[in-house]
N, C-alpha and C. Protein backbone atom coordinates (compact mmCIF):
# COMPACT_ATOMS: atom_id res chain seq x y z
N UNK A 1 0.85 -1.17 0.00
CA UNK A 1 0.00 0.00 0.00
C UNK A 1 0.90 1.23 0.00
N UNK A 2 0.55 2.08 -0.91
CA UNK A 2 1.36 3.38 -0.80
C UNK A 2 0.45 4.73 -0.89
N UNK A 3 1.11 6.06 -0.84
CA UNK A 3 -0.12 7.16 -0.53
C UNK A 3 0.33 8.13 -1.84
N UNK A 4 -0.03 7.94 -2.72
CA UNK A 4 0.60 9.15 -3.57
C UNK A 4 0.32 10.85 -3.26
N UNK A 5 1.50 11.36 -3.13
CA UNK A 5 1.10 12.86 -2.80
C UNK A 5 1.26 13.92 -3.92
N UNK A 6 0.75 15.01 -4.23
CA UNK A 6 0.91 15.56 -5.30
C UNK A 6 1.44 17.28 -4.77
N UNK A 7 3.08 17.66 -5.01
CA UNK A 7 3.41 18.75 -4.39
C UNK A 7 3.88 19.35 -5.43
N UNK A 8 3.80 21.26 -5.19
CA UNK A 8 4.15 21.72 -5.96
C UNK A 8 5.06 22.67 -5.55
N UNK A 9 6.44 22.42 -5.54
CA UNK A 9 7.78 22.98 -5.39
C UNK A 9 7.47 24.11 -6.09
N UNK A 10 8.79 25.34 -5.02
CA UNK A 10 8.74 26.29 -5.61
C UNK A 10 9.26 26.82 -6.62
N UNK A 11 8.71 27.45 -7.61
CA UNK A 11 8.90 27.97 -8.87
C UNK A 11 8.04 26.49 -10.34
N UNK A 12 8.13 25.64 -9.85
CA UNK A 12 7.56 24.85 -10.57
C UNK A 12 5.86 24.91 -10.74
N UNK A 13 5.17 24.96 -11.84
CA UNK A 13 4.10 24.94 -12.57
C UNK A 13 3.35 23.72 -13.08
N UNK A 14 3.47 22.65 -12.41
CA UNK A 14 2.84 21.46 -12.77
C UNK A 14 3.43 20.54 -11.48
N UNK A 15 2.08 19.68 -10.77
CA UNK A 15 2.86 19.41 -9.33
C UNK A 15 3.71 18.59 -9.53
N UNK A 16 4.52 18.00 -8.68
CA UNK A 16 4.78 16.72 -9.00
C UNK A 16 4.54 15.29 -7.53
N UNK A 17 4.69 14.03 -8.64
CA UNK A 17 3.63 13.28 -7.99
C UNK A 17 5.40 12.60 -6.60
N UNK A 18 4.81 12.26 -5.30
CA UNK A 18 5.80 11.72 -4.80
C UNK A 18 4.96 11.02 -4.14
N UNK A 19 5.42 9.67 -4.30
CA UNK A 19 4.71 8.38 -3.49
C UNK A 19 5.20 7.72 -2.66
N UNK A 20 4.48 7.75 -1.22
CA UNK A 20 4.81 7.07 0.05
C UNK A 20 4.60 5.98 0.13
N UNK A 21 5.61 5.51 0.46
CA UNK A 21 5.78 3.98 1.02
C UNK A 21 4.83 3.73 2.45
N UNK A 22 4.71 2.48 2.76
CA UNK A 22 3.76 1.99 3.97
C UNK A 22 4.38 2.69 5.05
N UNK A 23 5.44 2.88 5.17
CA UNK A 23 6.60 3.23 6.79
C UNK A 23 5.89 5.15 6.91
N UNK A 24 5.46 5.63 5.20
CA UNK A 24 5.66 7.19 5.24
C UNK A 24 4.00 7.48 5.84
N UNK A 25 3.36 6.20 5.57
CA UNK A 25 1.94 6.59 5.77
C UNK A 25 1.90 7.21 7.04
N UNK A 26 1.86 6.87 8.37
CA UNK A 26 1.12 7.02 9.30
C UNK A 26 2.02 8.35 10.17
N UNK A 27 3.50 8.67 9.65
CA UNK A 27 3.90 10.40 9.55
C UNK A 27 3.23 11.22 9.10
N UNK A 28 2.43 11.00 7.66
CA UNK A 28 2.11 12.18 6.87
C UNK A 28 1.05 12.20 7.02
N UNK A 29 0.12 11.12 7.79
CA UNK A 29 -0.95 11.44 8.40
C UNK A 29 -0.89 12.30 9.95
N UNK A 30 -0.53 12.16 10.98
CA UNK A 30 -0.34 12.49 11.96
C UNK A 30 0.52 14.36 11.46
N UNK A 31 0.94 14.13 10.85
CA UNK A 31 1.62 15.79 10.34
C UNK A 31 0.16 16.57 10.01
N UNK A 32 -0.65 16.03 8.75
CA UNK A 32 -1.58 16.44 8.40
C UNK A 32 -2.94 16.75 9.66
N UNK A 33 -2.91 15.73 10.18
CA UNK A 33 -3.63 15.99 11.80
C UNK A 33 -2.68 17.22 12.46
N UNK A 34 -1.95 17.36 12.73
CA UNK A 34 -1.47 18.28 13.58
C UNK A 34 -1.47 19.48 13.26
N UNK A 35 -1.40 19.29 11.83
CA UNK A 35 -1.97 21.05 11.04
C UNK A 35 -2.82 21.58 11.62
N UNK A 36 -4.29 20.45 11.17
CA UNK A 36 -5.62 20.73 11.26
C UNK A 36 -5.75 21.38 12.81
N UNK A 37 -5.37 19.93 13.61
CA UNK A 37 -5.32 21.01 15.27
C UNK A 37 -4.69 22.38 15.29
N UNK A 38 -3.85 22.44 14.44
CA UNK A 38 -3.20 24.20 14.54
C UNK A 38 -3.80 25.34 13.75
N UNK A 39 -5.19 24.46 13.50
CA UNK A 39 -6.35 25.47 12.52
C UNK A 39 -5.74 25.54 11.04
N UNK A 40 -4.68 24.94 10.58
CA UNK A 40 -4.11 25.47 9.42
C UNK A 40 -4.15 23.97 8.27
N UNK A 41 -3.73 23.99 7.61
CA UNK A 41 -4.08 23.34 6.19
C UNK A 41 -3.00 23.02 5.44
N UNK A 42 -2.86 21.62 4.25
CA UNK A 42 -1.24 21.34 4.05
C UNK A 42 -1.37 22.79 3.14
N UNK A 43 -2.50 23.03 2.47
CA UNK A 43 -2.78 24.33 1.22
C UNK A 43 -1.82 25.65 1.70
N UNK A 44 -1.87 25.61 3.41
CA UNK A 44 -1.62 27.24 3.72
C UNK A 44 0.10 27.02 4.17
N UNK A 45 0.86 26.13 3.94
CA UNK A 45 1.99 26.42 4.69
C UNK A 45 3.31 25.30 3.19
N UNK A 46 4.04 25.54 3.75
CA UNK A 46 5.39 25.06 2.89
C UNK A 46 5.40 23.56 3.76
N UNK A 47 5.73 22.21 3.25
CA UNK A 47 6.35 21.52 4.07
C UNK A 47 7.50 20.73 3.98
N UNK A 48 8.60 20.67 4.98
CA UNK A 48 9.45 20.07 4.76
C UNK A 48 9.46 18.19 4.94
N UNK A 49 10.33 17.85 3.45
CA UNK A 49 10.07 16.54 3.96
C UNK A 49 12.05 16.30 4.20
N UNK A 50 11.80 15.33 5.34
CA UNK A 50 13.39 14.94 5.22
C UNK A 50 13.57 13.73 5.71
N UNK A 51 14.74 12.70 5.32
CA UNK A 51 14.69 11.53 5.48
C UNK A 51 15.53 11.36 7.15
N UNK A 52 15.00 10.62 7.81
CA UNK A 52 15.56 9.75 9.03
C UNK A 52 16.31 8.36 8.41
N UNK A 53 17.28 7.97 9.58
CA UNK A 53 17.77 6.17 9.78
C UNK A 53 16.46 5.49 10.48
N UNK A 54 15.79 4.73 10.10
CA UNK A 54 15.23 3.99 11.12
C UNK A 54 15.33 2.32 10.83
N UNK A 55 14.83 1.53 11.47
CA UNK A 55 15.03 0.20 11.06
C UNK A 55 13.84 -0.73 11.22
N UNK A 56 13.55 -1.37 10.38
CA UNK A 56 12.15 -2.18 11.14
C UNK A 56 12.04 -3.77 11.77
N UNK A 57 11.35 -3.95 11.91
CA UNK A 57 11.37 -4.88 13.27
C UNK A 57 12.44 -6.38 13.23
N UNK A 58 12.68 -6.25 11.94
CA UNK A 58 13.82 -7.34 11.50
C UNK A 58 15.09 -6.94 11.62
N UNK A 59 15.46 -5.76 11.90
CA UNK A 59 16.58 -5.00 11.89
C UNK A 59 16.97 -4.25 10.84
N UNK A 60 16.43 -4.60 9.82
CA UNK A 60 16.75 -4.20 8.19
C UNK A 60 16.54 -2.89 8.26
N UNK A 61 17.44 -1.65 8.00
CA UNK A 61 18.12 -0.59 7.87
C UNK A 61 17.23 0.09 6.23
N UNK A 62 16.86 1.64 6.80
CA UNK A 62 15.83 2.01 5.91
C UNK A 62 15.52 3.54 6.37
N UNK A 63 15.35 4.39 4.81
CA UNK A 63 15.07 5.63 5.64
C UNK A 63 13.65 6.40 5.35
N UNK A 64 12.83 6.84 6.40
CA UNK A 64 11.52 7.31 6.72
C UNK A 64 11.55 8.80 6.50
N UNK A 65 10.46 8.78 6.03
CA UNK A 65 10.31 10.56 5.70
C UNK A 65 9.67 11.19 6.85
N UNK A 66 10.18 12.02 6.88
CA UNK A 66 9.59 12.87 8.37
C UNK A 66 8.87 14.35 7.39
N UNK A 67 8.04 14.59 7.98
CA UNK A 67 7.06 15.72 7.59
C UNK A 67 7.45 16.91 8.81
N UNK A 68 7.45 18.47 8.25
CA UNK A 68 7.40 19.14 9.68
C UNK A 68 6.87 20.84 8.74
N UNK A 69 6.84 21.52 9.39
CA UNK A 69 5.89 22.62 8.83
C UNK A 69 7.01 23.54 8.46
N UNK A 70 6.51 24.01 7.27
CA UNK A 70 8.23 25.29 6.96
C UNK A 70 7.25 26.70 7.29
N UNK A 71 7.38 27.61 6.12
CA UNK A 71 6.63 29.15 6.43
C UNK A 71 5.51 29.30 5.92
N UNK A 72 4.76 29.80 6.50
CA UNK A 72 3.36 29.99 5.87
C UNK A 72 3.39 30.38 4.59
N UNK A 73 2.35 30.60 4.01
CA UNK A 73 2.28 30.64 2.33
C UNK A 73 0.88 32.02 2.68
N UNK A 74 1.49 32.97 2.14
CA UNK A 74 0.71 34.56 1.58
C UNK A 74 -0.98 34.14 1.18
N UNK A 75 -1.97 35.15 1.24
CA UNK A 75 -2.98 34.43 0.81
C UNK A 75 -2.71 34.43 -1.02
N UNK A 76 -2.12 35.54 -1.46
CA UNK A 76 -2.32 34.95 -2.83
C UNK A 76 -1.77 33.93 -3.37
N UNK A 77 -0.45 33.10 -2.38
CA UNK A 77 0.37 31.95 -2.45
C UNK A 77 -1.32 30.91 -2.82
N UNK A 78 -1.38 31.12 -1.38
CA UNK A 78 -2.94 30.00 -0.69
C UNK A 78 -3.74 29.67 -2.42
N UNK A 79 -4.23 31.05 -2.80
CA UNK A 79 -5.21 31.59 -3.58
C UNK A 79 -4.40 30.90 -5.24
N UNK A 80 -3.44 30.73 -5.52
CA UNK A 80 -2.61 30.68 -6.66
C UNK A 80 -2.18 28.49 -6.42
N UNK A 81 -1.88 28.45 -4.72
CA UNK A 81 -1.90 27.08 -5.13
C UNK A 81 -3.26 26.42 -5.27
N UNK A 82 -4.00 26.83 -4.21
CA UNK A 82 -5.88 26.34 -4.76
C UNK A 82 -6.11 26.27 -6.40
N UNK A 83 -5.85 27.48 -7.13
CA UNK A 83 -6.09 27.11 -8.03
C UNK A 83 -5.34 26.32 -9.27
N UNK A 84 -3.91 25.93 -9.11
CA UNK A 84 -3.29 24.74 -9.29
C UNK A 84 -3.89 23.45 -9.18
N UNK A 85 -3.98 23.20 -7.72
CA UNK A 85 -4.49 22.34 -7.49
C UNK A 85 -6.09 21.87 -8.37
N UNK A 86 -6.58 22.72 -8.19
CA UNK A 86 -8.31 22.50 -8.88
C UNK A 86 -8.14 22.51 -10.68
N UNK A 87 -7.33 22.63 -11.08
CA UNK A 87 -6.63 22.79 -12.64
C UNK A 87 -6.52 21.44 -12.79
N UNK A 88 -5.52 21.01 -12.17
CA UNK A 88 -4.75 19.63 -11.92
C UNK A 88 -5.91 18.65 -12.00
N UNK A 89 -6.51 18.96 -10.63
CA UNK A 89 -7.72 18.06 -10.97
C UNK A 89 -8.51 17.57 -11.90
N UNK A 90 -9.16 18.65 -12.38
CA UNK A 90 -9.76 18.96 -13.42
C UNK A 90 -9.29 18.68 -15.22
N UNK A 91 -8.01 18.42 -15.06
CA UNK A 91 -7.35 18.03 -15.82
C UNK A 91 -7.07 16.48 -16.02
N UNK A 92 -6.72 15.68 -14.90
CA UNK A 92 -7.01 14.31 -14.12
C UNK A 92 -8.34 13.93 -14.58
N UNK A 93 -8.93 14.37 -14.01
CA UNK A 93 -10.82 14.14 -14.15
C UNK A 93 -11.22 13.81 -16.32
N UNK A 94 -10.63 15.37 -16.26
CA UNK A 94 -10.69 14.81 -18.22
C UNK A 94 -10.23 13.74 -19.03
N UNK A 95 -8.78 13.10 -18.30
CA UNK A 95 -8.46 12.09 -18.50
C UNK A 95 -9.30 10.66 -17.91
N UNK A 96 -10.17 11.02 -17.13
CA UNK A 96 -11.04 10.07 -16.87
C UNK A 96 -10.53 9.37 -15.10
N UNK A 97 -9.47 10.14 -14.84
CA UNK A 97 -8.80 10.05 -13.00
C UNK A 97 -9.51 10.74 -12.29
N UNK A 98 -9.86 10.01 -10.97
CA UNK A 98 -10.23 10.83 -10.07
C UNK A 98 -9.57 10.49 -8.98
N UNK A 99 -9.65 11.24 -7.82
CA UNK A 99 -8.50 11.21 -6.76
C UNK A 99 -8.98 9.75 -5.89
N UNK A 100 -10.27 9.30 -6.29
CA UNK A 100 -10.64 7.70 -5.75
C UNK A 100 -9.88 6.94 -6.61
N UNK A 101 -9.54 6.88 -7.58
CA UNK A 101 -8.51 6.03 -8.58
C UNK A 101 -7.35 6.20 -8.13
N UNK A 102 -6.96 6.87 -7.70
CA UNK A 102 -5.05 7.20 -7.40
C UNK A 102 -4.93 6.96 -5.85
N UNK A 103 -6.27 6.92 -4.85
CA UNK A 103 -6.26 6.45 -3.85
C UNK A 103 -6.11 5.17 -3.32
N UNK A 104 -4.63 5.08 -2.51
CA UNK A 104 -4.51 3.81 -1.93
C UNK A 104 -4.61 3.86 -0.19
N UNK A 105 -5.73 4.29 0.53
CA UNK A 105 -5.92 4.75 1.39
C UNK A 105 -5.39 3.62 2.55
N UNK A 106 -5.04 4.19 3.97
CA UNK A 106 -4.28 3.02 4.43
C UNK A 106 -5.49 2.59 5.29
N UNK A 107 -5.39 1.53 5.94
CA UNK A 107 -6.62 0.92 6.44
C UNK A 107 -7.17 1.88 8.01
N UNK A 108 -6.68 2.25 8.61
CA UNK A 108 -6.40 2.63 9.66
C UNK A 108 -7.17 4.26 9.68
N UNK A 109 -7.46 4.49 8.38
CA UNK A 109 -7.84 6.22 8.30
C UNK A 109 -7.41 6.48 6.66
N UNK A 110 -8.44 7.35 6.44
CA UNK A 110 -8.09 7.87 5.39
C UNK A 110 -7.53 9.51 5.60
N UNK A 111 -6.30 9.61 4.64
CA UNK A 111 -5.55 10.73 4.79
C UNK A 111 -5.86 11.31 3.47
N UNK A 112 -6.48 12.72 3.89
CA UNK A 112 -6.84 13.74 2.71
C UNK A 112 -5.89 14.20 2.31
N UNK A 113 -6.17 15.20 0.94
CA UNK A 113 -4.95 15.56 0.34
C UNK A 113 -4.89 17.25 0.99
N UNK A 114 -6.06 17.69 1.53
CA UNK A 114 -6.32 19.13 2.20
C UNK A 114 -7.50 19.23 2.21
């Protein structure tokens, strides 16, 4: 099971797609929760992803993405990625994708995209 995320780096004009592994799921959920408790949204802020050492229960050596909040994003940032985003979609959608097709939701909760 993996979570595909769709981000759009700065200066770049078309998102791009980065897909989480099972280990990234239940970080980038709990990040995304912790927004929401901070009233804020993945839409309104920058986020950093960066890799950790961790190991899993076999010992086997592996590195985890950690999520953490960078600087807020301007409202016309907000206002300019919304409408990226809804383009994108909408673009997806014409091709006959919808974000239930690209969803591999993990069992435990489903993690929105915002």
């Amino acid at each position: 099971m993996r979570l595909d995320l769709f981000l759009v780096r700065p200066g770049d004009e078309i998102p791009t797609r980065m897909s989480l592994p099972p280990t990234g799921i239940k970080p980038f959920g709990a990040y995304a929760v912790g927004l929401r408790q901070k009233k804020s949204a993945l839409i309104a802020v920058t986020t950093i992803i960066s890799l950790q050492d961790a190991k899993n229960q076999d010992g086997v050596s592996y590195k985890a993405p950690t999520f953490r909040i960078g600087t807020p994003l301007t409202f016309a940032e907000m206002k300019s990625a919304r409408a990226l985003s809804d383009a994108f979609e909408n673009a997806m959608a014409e091709r006959g994708i919808t974000i239930e097709d690209t969803a591999d939701e993990p069992k435990d909760g489903v993690v929105e995209p915002y």
